[in-house]
Protein backbone atom coordinates (compact mmCIF):
# COMPACT_ATOMS: atom_id res chain seq x y z
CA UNK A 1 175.82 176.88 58.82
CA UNK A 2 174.55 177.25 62.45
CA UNK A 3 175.16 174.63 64.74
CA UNK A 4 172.41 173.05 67.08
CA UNK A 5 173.42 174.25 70.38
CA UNK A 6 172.03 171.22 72.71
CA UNK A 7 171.30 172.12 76.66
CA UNK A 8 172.12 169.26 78.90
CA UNK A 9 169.55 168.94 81.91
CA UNK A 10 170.38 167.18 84.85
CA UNK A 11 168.28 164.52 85.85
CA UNK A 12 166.94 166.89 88.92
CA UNK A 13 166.19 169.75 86.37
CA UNK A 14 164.19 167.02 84.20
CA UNK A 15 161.92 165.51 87.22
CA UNK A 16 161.27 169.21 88.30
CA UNK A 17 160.09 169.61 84.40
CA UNK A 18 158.03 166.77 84.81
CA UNK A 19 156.15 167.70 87.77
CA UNK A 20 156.17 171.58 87.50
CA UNK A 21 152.51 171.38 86.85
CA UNK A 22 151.95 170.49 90.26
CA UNK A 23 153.85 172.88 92.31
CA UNK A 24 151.49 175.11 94.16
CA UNK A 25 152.24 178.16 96.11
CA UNK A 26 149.99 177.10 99.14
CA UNK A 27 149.08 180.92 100.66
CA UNK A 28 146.99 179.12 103.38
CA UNK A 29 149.93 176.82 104.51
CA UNK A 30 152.11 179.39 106.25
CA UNK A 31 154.98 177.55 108.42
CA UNK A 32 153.14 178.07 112.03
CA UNK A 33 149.94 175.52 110.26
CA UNK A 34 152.72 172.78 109.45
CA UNK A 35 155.02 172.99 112.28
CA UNK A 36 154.54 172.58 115.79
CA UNK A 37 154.05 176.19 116.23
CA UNK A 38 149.56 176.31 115.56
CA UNK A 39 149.45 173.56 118.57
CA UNK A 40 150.80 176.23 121.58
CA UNK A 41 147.60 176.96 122.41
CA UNK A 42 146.33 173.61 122.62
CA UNK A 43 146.72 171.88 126.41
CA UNK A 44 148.71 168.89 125.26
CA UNK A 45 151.52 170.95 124.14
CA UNK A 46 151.34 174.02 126.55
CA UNK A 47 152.09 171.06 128.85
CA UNK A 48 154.76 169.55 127.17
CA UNK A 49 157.01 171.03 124.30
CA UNK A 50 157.23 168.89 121.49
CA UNK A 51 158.66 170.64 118.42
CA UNK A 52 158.30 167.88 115.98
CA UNK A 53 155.74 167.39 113.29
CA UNK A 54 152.59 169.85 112.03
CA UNK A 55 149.81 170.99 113.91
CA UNK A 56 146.27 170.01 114.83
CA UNK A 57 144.67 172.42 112.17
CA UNK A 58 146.97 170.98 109.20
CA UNK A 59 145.56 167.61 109.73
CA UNK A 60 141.53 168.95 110.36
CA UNK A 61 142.34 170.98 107.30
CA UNK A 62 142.52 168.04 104.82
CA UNK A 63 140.67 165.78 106.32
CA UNK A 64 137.48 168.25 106.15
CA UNK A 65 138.67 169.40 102.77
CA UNK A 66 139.33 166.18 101.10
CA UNK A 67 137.42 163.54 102.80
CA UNK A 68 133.47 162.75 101.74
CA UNK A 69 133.11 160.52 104.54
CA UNK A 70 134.91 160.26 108.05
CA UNK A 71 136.95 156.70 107.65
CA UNK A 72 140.16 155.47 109.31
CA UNK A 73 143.09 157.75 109.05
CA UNK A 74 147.00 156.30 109.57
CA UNK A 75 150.23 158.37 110.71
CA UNK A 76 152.84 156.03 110.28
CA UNK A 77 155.33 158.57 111.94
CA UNK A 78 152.71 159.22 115.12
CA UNK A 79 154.93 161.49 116.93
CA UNK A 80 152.94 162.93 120.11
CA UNK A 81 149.87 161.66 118.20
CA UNK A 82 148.50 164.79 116.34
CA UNK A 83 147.34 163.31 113.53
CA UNK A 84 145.40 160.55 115.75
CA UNK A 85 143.75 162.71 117.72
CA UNK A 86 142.51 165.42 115.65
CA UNK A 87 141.33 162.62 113.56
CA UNK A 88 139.38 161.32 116.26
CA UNK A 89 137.91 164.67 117.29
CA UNK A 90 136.52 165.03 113.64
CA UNK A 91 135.10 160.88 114.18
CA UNK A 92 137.66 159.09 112.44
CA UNK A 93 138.98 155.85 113.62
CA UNK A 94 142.72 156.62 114.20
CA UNK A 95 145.74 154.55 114.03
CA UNK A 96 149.76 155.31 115.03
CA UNK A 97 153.05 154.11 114.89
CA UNK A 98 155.97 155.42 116.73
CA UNK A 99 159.67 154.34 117.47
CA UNK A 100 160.63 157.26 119.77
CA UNK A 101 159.31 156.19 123.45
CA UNK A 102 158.56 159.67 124.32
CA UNK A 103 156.00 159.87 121.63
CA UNK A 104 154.30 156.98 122.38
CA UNK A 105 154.02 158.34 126.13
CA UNK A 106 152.56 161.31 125.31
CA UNK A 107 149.94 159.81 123.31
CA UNK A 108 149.06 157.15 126.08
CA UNK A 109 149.26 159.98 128.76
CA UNK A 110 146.24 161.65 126.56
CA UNK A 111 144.56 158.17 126.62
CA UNK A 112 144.24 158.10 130.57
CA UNK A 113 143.34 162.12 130.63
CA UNK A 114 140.29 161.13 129.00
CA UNK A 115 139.18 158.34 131.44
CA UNK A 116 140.49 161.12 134.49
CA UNK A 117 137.84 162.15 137.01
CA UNK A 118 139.42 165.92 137.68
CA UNK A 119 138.50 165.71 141.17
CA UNK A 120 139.89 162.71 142.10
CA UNK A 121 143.16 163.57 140.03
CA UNK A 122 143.18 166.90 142.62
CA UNK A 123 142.81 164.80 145.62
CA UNK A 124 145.61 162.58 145.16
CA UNK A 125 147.55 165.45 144.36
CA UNK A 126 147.37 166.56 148.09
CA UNK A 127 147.97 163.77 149.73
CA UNK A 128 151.48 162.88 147.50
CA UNK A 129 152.95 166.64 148.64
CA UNK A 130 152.21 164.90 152.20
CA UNK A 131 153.12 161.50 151.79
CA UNK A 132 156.61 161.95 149.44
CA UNK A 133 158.60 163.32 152.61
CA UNK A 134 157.62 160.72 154.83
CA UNK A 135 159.27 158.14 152.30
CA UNK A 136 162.81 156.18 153.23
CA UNK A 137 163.70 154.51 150.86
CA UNK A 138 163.71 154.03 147.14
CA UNK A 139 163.05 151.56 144.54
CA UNK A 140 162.91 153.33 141.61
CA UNK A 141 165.79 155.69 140.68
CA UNK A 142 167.17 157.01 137.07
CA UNK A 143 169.78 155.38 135.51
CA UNK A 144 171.97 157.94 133.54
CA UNK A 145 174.09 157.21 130.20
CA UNK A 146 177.22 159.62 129.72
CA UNK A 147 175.15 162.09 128.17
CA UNK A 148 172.92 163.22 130.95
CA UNK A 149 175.01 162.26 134.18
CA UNK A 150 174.94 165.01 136.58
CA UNK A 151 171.91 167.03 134.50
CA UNK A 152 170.53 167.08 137.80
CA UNK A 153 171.05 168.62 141.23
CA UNK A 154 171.65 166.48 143.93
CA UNK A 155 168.76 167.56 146.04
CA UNK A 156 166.48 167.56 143.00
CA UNK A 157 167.77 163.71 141.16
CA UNK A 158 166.81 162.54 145.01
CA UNK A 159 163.33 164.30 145.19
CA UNK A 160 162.81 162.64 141.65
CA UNK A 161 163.60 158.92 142.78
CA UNK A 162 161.42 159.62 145.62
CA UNK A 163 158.62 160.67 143.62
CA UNK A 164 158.88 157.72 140.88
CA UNK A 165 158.98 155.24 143.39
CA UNK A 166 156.08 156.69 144.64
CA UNK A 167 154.05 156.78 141.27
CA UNK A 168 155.03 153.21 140.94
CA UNK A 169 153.18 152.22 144.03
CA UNK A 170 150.05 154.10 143.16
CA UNK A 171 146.75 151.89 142.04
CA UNK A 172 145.00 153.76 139.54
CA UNK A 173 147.03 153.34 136.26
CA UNK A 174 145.59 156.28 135.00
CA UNK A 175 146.42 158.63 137.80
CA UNK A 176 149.88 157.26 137.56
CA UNK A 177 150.18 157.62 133.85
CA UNK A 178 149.43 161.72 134.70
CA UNK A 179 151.63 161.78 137.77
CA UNK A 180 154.82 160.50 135.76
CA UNK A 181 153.63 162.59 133.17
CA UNK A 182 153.92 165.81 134.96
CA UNK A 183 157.44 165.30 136.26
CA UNK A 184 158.27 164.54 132.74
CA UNK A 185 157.28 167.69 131.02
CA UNK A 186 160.05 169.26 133.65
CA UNK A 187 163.06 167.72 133.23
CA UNK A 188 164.58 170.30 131.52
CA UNK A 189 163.32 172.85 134.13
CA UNK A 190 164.89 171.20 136.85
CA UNK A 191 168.07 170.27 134.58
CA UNK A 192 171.60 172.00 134.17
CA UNK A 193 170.46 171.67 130.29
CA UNK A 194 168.85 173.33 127.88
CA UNK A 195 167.70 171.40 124.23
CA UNK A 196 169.58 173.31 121.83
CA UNK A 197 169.40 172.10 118.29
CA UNK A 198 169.77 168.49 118.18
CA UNK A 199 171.71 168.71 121.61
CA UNK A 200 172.06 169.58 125.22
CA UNK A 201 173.62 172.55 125.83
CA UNK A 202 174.93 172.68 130.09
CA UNK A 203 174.58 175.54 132.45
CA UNK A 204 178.13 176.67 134.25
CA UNK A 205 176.61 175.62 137.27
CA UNK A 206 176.64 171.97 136.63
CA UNK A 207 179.35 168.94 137.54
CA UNK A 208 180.55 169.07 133.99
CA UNK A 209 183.76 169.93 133.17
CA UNK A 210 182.65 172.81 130.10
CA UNK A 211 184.37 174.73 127.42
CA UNK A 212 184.12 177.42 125.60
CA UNK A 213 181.70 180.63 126.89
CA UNK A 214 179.92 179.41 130.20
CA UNK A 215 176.45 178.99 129.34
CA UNK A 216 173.76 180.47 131.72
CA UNK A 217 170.62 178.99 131.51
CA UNK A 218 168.79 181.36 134.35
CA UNK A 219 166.40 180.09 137.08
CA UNK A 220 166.82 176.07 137.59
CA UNK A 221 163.60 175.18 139.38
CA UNK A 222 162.85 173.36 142.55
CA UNK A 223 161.43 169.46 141.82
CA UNK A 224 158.75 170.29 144.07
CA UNK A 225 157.77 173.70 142.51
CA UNK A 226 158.25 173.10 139.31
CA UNK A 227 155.72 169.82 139.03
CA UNK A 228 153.28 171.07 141.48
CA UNK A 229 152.64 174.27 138.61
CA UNK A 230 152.63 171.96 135.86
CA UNK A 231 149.99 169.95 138.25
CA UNK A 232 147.91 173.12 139.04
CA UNK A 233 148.30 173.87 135.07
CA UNK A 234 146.93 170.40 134.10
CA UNK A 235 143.78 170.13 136.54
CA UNK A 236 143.06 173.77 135.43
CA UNK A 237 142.98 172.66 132.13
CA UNK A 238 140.93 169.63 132.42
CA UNK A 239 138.06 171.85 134.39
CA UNK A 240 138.40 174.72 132.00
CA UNK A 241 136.04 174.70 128.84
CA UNK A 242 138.97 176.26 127.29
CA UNK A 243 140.48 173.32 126.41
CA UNK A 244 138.44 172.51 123.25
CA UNK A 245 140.09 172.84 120.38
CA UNK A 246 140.52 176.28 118.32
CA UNK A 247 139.65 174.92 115.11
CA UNK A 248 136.33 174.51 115.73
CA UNK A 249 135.48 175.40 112.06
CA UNK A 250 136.79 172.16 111.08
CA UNK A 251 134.92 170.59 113.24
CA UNK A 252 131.85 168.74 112.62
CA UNK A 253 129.15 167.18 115.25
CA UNK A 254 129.84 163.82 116.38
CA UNK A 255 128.16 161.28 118.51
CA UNK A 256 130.66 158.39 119.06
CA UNK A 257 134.33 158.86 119.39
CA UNK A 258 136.47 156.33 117.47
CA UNK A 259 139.67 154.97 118.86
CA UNK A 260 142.73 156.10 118.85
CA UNK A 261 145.19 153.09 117.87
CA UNK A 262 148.96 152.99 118.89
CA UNK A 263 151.45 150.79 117.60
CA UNK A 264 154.35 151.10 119.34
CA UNK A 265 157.67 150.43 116.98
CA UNK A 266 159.72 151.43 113.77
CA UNK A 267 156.87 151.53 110.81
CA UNK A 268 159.77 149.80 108.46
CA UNK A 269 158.76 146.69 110.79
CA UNK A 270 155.15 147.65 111.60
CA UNK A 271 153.33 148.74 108.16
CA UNK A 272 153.91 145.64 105.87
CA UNK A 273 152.03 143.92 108.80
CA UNK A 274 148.71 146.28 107.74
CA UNK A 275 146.12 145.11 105.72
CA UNK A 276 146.15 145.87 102.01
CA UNK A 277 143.79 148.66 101.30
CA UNK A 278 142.51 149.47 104.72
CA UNK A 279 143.43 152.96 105.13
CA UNK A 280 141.34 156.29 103.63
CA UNK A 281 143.60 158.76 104.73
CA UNK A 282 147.37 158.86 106.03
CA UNK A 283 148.64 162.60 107.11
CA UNK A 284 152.51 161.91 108.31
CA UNK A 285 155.73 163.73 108.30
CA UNK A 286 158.54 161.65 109.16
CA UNK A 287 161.74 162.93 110.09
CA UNK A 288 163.84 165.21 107.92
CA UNK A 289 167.00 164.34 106.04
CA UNK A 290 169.23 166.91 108.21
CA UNK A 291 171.36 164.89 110.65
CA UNK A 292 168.61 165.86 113.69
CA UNK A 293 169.08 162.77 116.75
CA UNK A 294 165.93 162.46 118.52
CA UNK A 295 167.63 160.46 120.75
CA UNK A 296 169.93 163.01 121.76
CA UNK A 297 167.36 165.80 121.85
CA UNK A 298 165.30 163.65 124.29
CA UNK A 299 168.07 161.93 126.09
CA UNK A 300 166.62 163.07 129.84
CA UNK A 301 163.00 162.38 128.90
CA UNK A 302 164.61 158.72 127.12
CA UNK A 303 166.15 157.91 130.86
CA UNK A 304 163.27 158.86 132.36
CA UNK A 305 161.11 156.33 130.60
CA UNK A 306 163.98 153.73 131.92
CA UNK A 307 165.81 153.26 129.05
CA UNK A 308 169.63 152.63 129.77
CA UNK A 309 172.68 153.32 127.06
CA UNK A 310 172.47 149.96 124.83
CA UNK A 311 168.36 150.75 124.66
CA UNK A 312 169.29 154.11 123.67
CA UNK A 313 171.68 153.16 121.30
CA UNK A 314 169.62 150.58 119.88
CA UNK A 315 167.13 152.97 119.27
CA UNK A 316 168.92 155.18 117.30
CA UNK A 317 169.83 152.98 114.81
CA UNK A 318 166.51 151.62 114.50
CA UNK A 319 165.32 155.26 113.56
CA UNK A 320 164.85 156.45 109.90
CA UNK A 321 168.25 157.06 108.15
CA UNK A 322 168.18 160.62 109.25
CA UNK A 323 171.73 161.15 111.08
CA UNK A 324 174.90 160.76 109.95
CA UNK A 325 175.37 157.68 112.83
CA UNK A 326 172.86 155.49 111.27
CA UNK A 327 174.22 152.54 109.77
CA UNK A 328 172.64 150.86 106.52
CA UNK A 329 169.32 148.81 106.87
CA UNK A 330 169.30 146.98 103.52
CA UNK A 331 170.53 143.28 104.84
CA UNK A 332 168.03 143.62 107.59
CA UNK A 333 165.33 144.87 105.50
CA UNK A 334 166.00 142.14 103.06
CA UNK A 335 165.72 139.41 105.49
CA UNK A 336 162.82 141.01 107.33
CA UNK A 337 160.78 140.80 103.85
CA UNK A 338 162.26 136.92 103.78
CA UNK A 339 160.76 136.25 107.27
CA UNK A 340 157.42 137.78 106.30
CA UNK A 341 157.67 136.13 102.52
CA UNK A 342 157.63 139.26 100.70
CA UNK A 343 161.26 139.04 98.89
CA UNK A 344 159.44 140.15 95.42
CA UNK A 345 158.54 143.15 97.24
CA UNK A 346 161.82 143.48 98.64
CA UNK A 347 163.18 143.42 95.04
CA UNK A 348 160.46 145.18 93.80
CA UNK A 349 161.13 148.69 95.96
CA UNK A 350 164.65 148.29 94.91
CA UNK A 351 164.20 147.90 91.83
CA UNK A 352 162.29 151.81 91.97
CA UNK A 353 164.72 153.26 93.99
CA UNK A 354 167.55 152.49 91.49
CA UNK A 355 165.32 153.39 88.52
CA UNK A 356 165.12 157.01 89.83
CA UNK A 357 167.65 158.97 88.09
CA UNK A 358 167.70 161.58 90.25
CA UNK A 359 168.31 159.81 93.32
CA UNK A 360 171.28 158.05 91.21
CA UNK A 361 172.46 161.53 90.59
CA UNK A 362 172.02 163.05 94.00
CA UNK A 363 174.04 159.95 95.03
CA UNK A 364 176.92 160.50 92.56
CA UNK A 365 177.19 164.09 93.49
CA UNK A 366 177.41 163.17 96.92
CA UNK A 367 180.05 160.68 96.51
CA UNK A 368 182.19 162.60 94.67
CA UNK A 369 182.11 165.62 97.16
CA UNK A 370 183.14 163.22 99.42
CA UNK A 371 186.18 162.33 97.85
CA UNK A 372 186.88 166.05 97.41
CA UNK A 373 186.21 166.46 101.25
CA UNK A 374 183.70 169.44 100.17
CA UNK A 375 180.91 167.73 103.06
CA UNK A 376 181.82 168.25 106.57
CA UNK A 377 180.89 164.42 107.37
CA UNK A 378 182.07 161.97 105.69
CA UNK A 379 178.65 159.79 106.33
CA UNK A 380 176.13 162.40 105.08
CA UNK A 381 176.06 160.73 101.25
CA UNK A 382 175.63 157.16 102.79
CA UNK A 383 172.84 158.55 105.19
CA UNK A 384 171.11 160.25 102.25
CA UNK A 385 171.11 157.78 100.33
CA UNK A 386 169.74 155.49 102.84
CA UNK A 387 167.50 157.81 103.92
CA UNK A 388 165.66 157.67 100.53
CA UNK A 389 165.64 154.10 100.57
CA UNK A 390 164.28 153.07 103.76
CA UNK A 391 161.66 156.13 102.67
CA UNK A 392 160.96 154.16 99.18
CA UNK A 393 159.96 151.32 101.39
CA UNK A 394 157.46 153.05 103.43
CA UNK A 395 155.67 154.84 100.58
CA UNK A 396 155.66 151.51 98.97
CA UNK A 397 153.58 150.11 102.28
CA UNK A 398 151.66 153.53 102.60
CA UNK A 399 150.47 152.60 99.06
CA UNK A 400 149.50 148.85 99.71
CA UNK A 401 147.47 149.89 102.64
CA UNK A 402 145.68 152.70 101.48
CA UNK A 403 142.47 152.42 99.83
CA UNK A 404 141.39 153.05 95.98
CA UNK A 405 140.92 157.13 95.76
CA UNK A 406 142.45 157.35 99.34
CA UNK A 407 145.12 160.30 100.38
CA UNK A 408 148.21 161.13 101.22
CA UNK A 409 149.30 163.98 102.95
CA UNK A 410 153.04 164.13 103.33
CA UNK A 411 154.95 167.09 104.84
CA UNK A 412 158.67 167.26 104.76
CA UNK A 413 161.61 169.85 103.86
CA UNK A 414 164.25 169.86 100.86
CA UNK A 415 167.71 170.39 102.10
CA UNK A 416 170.93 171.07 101.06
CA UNK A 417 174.26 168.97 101.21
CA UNK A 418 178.02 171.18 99.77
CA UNK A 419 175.71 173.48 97.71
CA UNK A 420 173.49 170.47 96.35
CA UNK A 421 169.57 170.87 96.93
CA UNK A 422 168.26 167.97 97.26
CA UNK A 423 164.56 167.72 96.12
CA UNK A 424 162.87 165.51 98.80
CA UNK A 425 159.69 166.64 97.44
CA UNK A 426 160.04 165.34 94.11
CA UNK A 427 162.28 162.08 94.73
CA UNK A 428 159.70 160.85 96.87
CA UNK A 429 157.01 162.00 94.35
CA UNK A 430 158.06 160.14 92.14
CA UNK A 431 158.31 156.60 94.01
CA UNK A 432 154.81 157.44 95.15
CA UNK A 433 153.99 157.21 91.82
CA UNK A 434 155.60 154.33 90.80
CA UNK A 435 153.73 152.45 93.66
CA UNK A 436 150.18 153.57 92.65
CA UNK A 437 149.63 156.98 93.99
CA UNK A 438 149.01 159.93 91.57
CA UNK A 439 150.87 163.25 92.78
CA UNK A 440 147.87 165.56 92.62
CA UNK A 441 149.88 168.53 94.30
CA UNK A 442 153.05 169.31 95.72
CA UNK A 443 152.27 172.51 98.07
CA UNK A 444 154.84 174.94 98.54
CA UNK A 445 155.22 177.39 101.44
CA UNK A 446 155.34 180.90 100.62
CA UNK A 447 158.22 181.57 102.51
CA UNK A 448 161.10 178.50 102.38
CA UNK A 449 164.10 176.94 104.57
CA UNK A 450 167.41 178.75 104.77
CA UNK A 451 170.73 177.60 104.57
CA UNK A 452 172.83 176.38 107.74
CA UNK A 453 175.29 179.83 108.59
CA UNK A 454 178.25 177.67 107.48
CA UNK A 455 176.86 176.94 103.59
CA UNK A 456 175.12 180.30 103.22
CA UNK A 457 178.95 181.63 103.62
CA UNK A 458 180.28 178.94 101.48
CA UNK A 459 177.39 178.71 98.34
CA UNK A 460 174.98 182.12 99.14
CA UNK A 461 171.76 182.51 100.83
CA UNK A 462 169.57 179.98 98.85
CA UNK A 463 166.12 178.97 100.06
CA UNK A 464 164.83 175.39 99.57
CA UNK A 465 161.21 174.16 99.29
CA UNK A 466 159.16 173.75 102.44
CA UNK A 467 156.34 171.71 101.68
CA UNK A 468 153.21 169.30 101.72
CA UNK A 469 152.58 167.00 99.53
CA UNK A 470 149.10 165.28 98.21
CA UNK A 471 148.75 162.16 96.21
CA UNK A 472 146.03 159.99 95.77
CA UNK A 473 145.79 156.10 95.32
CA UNK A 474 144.74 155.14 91.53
């Protein structure tokens, strides 16, 4: 007699089963459309290097291919506002949150660009190079936390204090806005630092006592140099019909911009405040589960802005469960859902996170590598779990607020944790169908993420899905 010979899936194995059937090899989606990389050629980011988020011709891209009707489009994670502004080029009525400061600048510098008379903006350019030398004293000046002190020369920190307490004397808001803005496209120029990964890397040449290999960076600029070309670049840019956009396909003829909305603040606080069913579209990518600090990445721009160590520090833990610093959210979300009476909801969302099986698994595994000491943080398994969790409460509010029929675009990246892929793409799937949304594809990238140098030696060179998601409110 033959015996049955029974094959045990794993509860990842089985949700991949499930939703095989939507896993599409997206040809047109190569990784330059959903990263940062599409946008160089755009003036916003020529001016200032953001690497976050997708480009300008993801977000025309579905909204012309999946939208009847222009409507009122939502990016819950607004970063430097791509998904607002495209929007608004193609007539939609746009709307943004953000938590990181620098974001939100950005999108309110491109605000006063479009109220900027060019000429007026090159006149008061002259007369600052003439005026900021004649200055004596200060009354603005930056206010380091341990991570950037000293990132500046001496000559160029006092040119800078000089030139922000000048901006903050100047009348027209918008000119301001543009002045500030220039200087802070720099600050790495002028700096001893270079981002590198999610941290600053120092030049020999600075204060800082260094180890390891001394680290040349090359040519520090001059203040003065280096924002009068990014000054030049900008008023060359506004006068140059160049600037339109390069998607122009996309594109169809409108008559009456919308607005552009900003909401400044973590969306955990900010969407269950939304209207129920308001939204047509939402195209977001919020930030990957891979240990990546914003706040460190941006930790010159941060004290730029004014914000001193506790605001910094604050701010970090008010971000998405995304590095292994975070701390858990679950009492606070709980009595933030009290405050706005929305505890079934509370219960509700955790109720579906516990019901997934393979987030129950993926926080087993993770647990019990822990014990081993087979992760090389002992707070990666509480950050992804929490990760998913504060996640399962957003898609729960993206649902609510988006409209019967209405999209979803959502791009984000599997990783990998001690040789465990995690499948970001089809945890969250599956919550987003639990609250309402059918998962009518799950693009995949051609060509997909690599493992970190220190796990392709330890578990091989294993790619993990790179992709966008689409689902669609029942």
């Amino acid at each position: 007699m033959y015996k049955t010979i029974e094959i045990f899936k794993s509860e990842r194995e089985k949700l991949f089963d499930r939703f095989t059937d939507r896993l599409e090899t997206a040809y047109n989606l190569n990784r330059k459309v959903v990263s940062f990389q599409a946008n160089k050629e755009e003036p916003i980011y020529r001016w200032f290097k953001y690497k976050e988020g997708f480009s300008s011709a993801l977000v025309k891209y579905f909204l012309s291919e999946y939208a009847s009707e222009v409507g009122t489009v939502l990016d819950p994670f607004a970063g430097v506002g791509t998904t607002l502004f495209a929007g608004q080029e193609l007539g939609w009525e746009s709307y943004g949150i953000e938590l990181l400061p620098v974001g939100a600048f950005v999108m309110q510098t491109r605000q006063a660009l479009t109220e900027i008379d060019v000429d007026q903006l090159r006149e008061n350019v002259k007369k600052m190079w003439s005026e900021i030398p004649k200055m004596e004293d200060c009354n603005n000046y930056l206010n380091h936390i341990s991570i950037t002190k000293d990132a500046f020369p001496d000559e160029t920190e006092e040119y800078l204090n000089k030139y922000l307490s000048y901006c903050s004397k100047l009348q027209h808001k918008h000119i301001q806005t543009i002045f500030r803005f220039a200087a802070f496209t720099v600050l790495e120029e002028i700096s001893y630092t270079r981002k590198d990964g999610q941290y600053l890397r120092w030049d020999y040449r600075s204060k800082r006592d260094l180890s390891g290999k001394p680290f040349n960076k090359g040519k520090i600029l001059t203040f003065k140099d280096a924002v009068k070309a990014k000054l030049n670049q900008i008023i060359q840019d506004l006068t140059s019909n160049q600037s339109a956009s390069l998607f122009e396909q996309f594109e169809k003829p409108i008559t009456t911009k919308k607005s552009v909305n900003i909401i400044e603040g973590s969306c955990l606080e900010h969407l269950p405040k939304l209207e129920n069913n308001f939204f047509d579209f939402i195209i977001t990518s919020p930030p990957y589960c891979n240990r990546y600090d914003y706040t460190r990445t941006y930790a010159l721009e941060l004290i730029y802005l004014g914000y001193d160590s506790d605001q910094v520090r604050n701010l970090r833990q008010s971000m998405l469960s995304c590095t292994v610093e975070n701390k858990e959210k679950i009492e606070y979300l709980e009595q933030f859902y009290g405050s706005i009476n929305q505890i079934p909801i509370f219960e509700n969302v955790i109720k579906t996170y516990n019901n997934s099986n393979a987030m129950m698994e993926v926080n087993s595994i993770l647990d019990g590598l822990n014990r081993l000491g087979k992760l090389n943080n002992n707070n990666i398994a509480r950050m992804v779990k929490n990760y998913f969790l504060e996640l399962c409460f957003v898609i729960y509010e993206m649902a609510r607020v988006t409209k019967s029929s209405g999209y979803c675009v959502m791009v984000n990246d599997n990783v990998r944790y001690g040789g465990e892929e995690i499948p970001v793409d089809l945890i969250l799937s599956e919550f987003a169908e639990n609250f309402g949304f059918n998962i009518n594809k799950i693009f995949v990238l051609p060509k997909g993420k690599g493992n970190s140098s220190q796990q392709m030696g330890n578990y091989g060179r294993t790619e993990v899905r790179k992709c966008v998601y689409l689902w669609q409110k029942r």
